[in-house]
N, C-alpha and C. Protein backbone atom coordinates (compact mmCIF):
# COMPACT_ATOMS: atom_id res chain seq x y z
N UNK A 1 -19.03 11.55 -6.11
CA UNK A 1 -17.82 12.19 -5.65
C UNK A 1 -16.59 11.52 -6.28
N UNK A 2 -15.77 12.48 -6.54
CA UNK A 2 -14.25 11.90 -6.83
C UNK A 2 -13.62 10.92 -6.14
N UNK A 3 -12.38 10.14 -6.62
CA UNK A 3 -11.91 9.58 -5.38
C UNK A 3 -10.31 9.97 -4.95
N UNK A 4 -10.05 9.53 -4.46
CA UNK A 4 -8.67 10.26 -3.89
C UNK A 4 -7.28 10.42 -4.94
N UNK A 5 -7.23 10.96 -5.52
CA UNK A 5 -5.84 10.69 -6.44
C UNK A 5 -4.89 10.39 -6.06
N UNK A 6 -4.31 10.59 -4.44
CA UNK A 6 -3.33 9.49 -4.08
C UNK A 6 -3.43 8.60 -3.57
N UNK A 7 -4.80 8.26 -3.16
CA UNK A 7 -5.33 7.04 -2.62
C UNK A 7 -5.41 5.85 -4.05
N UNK A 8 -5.50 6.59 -4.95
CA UNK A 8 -6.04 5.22 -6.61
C UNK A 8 -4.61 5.12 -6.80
N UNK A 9 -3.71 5.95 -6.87
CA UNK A 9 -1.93 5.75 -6.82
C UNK A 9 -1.56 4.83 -6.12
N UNK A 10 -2.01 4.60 -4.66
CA UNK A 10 -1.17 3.80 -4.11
C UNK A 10 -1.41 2.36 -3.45
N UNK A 11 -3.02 2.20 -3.98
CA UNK A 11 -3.24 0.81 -3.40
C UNK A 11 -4.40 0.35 -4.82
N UNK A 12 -4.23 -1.07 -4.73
CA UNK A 12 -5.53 -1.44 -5.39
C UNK A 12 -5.97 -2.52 -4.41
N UNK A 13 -7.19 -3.11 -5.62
CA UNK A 13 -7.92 -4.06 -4.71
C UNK A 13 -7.67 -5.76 -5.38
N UNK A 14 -7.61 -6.33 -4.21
CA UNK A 14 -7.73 -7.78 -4.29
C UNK A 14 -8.60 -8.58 -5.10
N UNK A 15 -8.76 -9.26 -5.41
CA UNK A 15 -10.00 -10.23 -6.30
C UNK A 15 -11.02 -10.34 -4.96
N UNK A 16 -10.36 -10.53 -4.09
CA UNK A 16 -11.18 -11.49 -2.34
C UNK A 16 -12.04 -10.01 -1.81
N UNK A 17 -11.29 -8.24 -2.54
CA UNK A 17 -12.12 -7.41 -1.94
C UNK A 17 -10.68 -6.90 -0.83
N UNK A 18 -9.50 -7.18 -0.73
CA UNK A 18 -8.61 -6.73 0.26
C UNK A 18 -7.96 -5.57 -0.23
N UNK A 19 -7.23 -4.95 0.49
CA UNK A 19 -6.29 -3.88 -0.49
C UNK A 19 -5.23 -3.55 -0.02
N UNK A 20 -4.39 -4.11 -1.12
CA UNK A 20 -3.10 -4.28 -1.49
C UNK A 20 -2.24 -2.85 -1.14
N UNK A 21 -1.12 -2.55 -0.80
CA UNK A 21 -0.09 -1.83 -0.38
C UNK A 21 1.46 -2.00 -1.04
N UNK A 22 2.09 -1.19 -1.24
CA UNK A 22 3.48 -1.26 -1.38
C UNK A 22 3.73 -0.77 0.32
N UNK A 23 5.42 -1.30 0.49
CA UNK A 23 5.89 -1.03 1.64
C UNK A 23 6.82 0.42 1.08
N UNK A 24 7.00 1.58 2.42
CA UNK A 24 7.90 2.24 2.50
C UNK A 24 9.09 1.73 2.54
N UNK A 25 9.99 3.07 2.67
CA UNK A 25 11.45 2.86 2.41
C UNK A 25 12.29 2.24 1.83
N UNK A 26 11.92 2.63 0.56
CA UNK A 26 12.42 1.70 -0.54
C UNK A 26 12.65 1.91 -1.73
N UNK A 27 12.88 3.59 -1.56
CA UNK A 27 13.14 4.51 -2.60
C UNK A 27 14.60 5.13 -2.64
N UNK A 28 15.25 5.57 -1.41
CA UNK A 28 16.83 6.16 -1.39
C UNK A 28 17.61 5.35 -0.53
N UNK A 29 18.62 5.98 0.15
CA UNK A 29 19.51 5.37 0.90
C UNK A 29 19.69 4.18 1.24
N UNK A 30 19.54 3.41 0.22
CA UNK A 30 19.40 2.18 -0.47
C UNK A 30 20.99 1.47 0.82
N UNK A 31 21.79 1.99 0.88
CA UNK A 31 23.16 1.30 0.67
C UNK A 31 23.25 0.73 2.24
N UNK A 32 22.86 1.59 3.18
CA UNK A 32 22.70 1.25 4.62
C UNK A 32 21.80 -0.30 5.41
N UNK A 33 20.88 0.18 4.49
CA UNK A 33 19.73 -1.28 4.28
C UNK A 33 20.45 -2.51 3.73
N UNK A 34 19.97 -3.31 4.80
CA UNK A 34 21.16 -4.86 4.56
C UNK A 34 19.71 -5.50 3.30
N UNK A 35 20.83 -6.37 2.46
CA UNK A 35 20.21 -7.09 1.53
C UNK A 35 18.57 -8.13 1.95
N UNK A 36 18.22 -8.45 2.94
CA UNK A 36 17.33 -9.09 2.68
C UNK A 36 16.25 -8.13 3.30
N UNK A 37 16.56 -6.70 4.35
CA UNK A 37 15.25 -6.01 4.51
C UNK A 37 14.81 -4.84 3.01
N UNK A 38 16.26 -4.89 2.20
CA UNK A 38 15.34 -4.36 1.16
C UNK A 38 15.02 -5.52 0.36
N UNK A 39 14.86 -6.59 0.26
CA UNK A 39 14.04 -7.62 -0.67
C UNK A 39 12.74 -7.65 0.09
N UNK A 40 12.54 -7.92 1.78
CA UNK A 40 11.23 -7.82 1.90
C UNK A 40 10.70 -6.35 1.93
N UNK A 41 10.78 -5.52 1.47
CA UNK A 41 10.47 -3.91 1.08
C UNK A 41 9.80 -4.27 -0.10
N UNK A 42 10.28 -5.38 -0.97
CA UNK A 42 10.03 -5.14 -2.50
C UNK A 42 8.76 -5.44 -2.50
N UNK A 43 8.41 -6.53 -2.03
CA UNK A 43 7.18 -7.35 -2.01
C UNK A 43 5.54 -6.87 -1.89
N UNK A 44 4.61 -6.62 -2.00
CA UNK A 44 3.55 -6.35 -1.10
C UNK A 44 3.10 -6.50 -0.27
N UNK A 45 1.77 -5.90 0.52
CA UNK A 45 1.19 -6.70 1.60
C UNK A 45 0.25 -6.16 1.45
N UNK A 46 -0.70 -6.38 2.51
CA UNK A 46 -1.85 -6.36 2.61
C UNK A 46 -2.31 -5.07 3.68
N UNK A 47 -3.44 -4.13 3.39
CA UNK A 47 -3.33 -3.19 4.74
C UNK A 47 -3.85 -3.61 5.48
N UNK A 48 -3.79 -2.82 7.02
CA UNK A 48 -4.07 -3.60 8.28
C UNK A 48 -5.56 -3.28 8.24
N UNK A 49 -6.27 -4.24 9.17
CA UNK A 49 -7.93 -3.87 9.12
C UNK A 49 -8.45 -2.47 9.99
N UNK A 50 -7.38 -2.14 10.46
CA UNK A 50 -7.83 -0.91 11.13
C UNK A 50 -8.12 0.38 10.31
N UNK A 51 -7.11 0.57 9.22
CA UNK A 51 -6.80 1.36 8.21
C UNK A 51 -7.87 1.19 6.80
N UNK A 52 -8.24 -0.34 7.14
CA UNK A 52 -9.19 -0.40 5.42
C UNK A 52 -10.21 0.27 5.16
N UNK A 53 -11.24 0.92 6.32
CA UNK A 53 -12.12 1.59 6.15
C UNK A 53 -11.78 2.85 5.60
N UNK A 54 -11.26 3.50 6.25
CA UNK A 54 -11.04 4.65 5.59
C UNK A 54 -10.31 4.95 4.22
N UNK A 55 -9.20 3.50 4.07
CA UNK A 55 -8.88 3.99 2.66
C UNK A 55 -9.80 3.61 1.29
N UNK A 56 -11.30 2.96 2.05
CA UNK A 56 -11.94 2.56 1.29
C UNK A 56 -12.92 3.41 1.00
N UNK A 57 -12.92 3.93 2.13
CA UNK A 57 -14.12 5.62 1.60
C UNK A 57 -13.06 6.51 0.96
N UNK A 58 -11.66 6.90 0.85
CA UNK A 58 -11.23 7.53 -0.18
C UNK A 58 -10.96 7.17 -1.88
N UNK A 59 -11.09 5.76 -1.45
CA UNK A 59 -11.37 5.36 -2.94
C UNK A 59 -13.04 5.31 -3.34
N UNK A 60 -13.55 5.44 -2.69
CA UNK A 60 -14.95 5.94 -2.56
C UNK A 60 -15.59 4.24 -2.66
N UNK A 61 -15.42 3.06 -2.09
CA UNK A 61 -15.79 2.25 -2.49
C UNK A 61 -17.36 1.57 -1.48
N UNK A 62 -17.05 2.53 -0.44
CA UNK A 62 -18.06 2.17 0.90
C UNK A 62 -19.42 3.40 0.35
């Protein structure tokens, strides 16, 4: 089976097997957003463990 085309867009995977995320809101209305919550916007993180299963069967990895 295929895997998700916006699921391979928007996350990859860790060396450890985790998977990586960009944060929302961090594309417009830039000007309202005080300087240091859009620097932590910029950054990555990690998804929550509740969520990894499933984005791991859309990347088809389970």
């Amino acid at each position: 089976m295929k895997t998700k085309s916006s699921a391979k867009k928007r996350f990859k995977l860790t060396g450890t097997g985790k998977i990586k995320r960009k944060h929302a809101f961090k594309s417009h209305i830039l000007t309202k957003k005080s300087k240091k919550r859009k620097l932590q916007l910029t950054h990555s993180t990690l998804v929550h463990k509740a969520d990894e299963n499933s984005i791991k069967e859309q990347l088809r990895l389970k």
